[in-house]
Protein backbone atom coordinates (compact mmCIF):
# COMPACT_ATOMS: atom_id res chain seq x y z
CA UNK A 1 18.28 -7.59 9.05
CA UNK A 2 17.84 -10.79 7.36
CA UNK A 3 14.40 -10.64 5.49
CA UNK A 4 13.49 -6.86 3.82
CA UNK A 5 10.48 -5.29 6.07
CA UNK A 6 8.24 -2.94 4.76
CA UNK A 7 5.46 -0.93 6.60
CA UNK A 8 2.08 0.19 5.35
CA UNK A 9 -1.21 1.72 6.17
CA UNK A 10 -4.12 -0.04 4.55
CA UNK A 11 -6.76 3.10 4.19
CA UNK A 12 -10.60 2.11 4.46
CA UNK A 13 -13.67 4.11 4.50
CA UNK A 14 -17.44 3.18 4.31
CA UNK A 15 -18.79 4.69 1.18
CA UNK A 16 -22.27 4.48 0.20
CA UNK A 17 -21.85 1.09 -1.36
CA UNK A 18 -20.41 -0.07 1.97
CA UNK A 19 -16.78 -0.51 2.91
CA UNK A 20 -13.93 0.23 0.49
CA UNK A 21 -10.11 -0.04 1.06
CA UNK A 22 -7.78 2.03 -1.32
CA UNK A 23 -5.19 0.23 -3.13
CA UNK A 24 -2.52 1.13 -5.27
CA UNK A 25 -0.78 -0.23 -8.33
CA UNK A 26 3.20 -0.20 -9.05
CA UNK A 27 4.78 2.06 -11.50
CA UNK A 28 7.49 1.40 -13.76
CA UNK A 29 7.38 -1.30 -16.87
CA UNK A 30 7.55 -4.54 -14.63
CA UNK A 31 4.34 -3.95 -13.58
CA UNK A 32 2.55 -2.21 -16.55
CA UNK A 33 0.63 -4.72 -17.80
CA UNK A 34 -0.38 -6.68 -14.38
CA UNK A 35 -3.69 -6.12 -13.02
CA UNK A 36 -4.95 -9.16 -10.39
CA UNK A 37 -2.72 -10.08 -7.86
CA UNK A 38 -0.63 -6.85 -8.48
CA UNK A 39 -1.38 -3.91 -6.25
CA UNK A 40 -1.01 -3.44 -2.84
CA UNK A 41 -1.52 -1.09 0.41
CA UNK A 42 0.84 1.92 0.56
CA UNK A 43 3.59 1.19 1.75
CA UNK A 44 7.72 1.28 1.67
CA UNK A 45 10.92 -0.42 3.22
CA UNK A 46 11.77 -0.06 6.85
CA UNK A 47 14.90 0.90 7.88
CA UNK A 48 16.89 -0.85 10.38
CA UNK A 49 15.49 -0.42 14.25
CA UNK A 50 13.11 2.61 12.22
CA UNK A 51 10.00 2.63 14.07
CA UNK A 52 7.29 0.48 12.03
CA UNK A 53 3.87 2.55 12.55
CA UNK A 54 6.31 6.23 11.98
CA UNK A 55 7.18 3.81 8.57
CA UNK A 56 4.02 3.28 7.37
CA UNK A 57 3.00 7.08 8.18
CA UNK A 58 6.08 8.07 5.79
CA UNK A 59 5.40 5.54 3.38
CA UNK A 60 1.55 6.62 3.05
CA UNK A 61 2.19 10.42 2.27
CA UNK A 62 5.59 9.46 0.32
CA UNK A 63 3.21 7.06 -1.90
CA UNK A 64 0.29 8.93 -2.37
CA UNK A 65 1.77 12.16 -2.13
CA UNK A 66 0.75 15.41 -0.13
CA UNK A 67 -3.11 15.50 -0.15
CA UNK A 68 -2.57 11.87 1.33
CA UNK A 69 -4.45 11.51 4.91
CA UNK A 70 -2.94 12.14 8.25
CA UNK A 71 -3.70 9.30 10.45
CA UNK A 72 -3.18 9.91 14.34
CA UNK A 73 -0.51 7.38 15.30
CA UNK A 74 -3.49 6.51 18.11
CA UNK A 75 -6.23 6.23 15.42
CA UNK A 76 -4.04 3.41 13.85
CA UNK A 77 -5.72 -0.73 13.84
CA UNK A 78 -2.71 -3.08 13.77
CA UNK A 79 -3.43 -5.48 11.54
CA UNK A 80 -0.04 -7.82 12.14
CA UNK A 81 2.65 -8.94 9.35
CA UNK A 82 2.44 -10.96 6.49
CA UNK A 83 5.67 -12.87 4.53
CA UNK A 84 5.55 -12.12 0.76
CA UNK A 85 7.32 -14.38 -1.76
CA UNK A 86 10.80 -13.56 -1.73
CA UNK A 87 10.67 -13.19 2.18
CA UNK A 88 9.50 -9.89 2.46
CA UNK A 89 7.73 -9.53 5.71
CA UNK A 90 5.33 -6.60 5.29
CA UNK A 91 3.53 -4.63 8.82
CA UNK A 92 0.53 -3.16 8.60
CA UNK A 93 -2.26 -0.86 10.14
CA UNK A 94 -5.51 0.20 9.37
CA UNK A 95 -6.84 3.55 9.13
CA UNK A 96 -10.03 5.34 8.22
CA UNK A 97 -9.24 8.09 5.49
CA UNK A 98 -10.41 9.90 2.91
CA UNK A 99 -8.61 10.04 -0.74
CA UNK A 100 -9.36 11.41 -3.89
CA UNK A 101 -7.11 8.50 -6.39
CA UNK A 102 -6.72 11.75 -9.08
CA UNK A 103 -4.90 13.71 -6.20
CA UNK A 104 -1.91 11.10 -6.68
CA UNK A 105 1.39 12.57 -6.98
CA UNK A 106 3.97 10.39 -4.70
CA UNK A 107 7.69 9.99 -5.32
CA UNK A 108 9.23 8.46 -8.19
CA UNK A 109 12.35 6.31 -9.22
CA UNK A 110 14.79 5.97 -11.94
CA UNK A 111 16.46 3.02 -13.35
CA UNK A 112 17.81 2.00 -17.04
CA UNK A 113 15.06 1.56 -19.74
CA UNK A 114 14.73 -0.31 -22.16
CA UNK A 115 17.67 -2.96 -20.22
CA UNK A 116 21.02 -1.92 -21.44
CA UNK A 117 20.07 0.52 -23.65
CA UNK A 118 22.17 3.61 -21.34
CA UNK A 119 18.81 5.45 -20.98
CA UNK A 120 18.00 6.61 -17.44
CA UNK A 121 14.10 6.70 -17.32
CA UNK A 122 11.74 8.26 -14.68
CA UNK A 123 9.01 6.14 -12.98
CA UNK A 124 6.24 6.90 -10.77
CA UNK A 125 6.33 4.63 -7.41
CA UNK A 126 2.78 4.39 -7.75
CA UNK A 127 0.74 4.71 -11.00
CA UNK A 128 -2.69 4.73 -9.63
CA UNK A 129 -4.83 4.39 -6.71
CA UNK A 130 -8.44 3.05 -6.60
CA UNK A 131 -10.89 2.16 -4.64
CA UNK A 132 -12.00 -1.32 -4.07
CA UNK A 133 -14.60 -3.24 -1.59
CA UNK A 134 -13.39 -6.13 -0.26
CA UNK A 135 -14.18 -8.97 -2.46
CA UNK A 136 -12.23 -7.21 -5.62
CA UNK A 137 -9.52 -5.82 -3.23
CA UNK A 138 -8.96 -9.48 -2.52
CA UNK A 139 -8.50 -10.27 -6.33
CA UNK A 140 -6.58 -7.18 -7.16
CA UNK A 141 -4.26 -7.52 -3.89
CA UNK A 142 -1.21 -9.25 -3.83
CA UNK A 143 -2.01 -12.85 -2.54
CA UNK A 144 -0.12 -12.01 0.39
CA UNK A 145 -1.17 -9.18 1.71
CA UNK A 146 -5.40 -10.24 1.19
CA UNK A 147 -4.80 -11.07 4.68
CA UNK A 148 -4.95 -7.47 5.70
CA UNK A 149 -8.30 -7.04 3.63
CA UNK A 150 -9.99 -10.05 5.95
CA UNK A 151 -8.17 -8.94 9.33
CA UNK A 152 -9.66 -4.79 8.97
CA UNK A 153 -13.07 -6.77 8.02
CA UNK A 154 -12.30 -9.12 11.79
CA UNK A 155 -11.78 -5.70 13.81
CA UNK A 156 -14.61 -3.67 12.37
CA UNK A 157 -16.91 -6.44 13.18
CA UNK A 158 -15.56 -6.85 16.67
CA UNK A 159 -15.82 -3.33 16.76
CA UNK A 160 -19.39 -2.39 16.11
C-alpha cells in the first residue's frame, strides 16, 4: 500500500439545538495542548485488502470503547475519502448514534516519555469526545477531514 488508509464513522444526531456530530481529540503529549484543527472522527488504520466500512465499525467501538453505538453496516452514509497532510487518505461514513462523551474508555498505547528518558508511558488513543454542531466541528476538525462535516450536511438535505 503506498499511502496509510484509515477508516472512520463520523457519528451525528439531531439534538435539540439541531444537528451535532461527535468528535474526538488525540491522546498522548503531542496532542495535549492542541485544540482547533486537532480532533477528528473515530477512526483507525486499515489493513491491507481489510474491508473499509468492517474498519471503521472496529475503529468506532475500539475508539470510543464498549458503550460506543452499533451502526448496521446498511444504516451506514458514505461520505467518500479525503488525503490528509502526510498522504493519509482517510474513508468515511456517516451514522446516526447516540453517545454519552463520559462513557469513553477506548484502547490505549504506549511509547517512551519524556523522549529518551527509558520510561514506557501509557496513553489513551482518545482523550475525549464532544459534541459539536457543524460550524465549531469545522474549526475543531482537522482541516482535512471538515469535508466530511459539509458532505453528512449535502446528504441530510438531499435526504429530507
Amino acid at each position: 500500500m503506498a499511502a496509510k488508509e484509515s477508516a472512520g464513522i463520523l457519528l451525528f444526531r439531531n439534538a435539540a439545538a439541531g444537528l451535532e456530530v461527535l468528535l474526538v481529540h488525540p491522546g498522548g503529549p503531542f496532542w495535549a495542548k492542541k485544540d482547533l484543527g486537532a480532533w477528528s472522527i473515530p477512526k483507525g488504520g486499515a489493513e491491507e485488502g481489510e474491508n473499509l466500512q468492517r474498519c471503521a465499525l472496529r475503529e468506532l467501538g475500539e475508539e470510543l470503547g464498549p458503550a460506543a453505538p452499533q451502526p448496521a453496516t446498511e444504516a451506514l452514509i458514505e461520505l467518500g475519502s479525503v488525503r490528509q497532510k502526510g498522504a493519509k487518505l482517510v474513508h468515511a461514513w456517516a451514522a446516526e448514534g447516540e453517545f454519552d462523551p463520559a462513557a469513553l474508555d477506548g484502547n490505549s498505547f504506549s511509547m517512551e516519555w519524556p523522549p529518551r528518558s527509558g520510561a514506557e508511558r501509557e496513553f489513551p488513543e482518545v482523550d475525549r469526545a464532544e459534541w459539536f454542531d457543524p460550524p465549531e466541528a469545522r474549526r475543531r476538525i482537522l482541516p482535512a477531514q471538515a469535508d466530511f462535516v459539509d458532505r453528512l450536511i449535502d446528504w441530510l438535505g438531499k435526504a429530507r
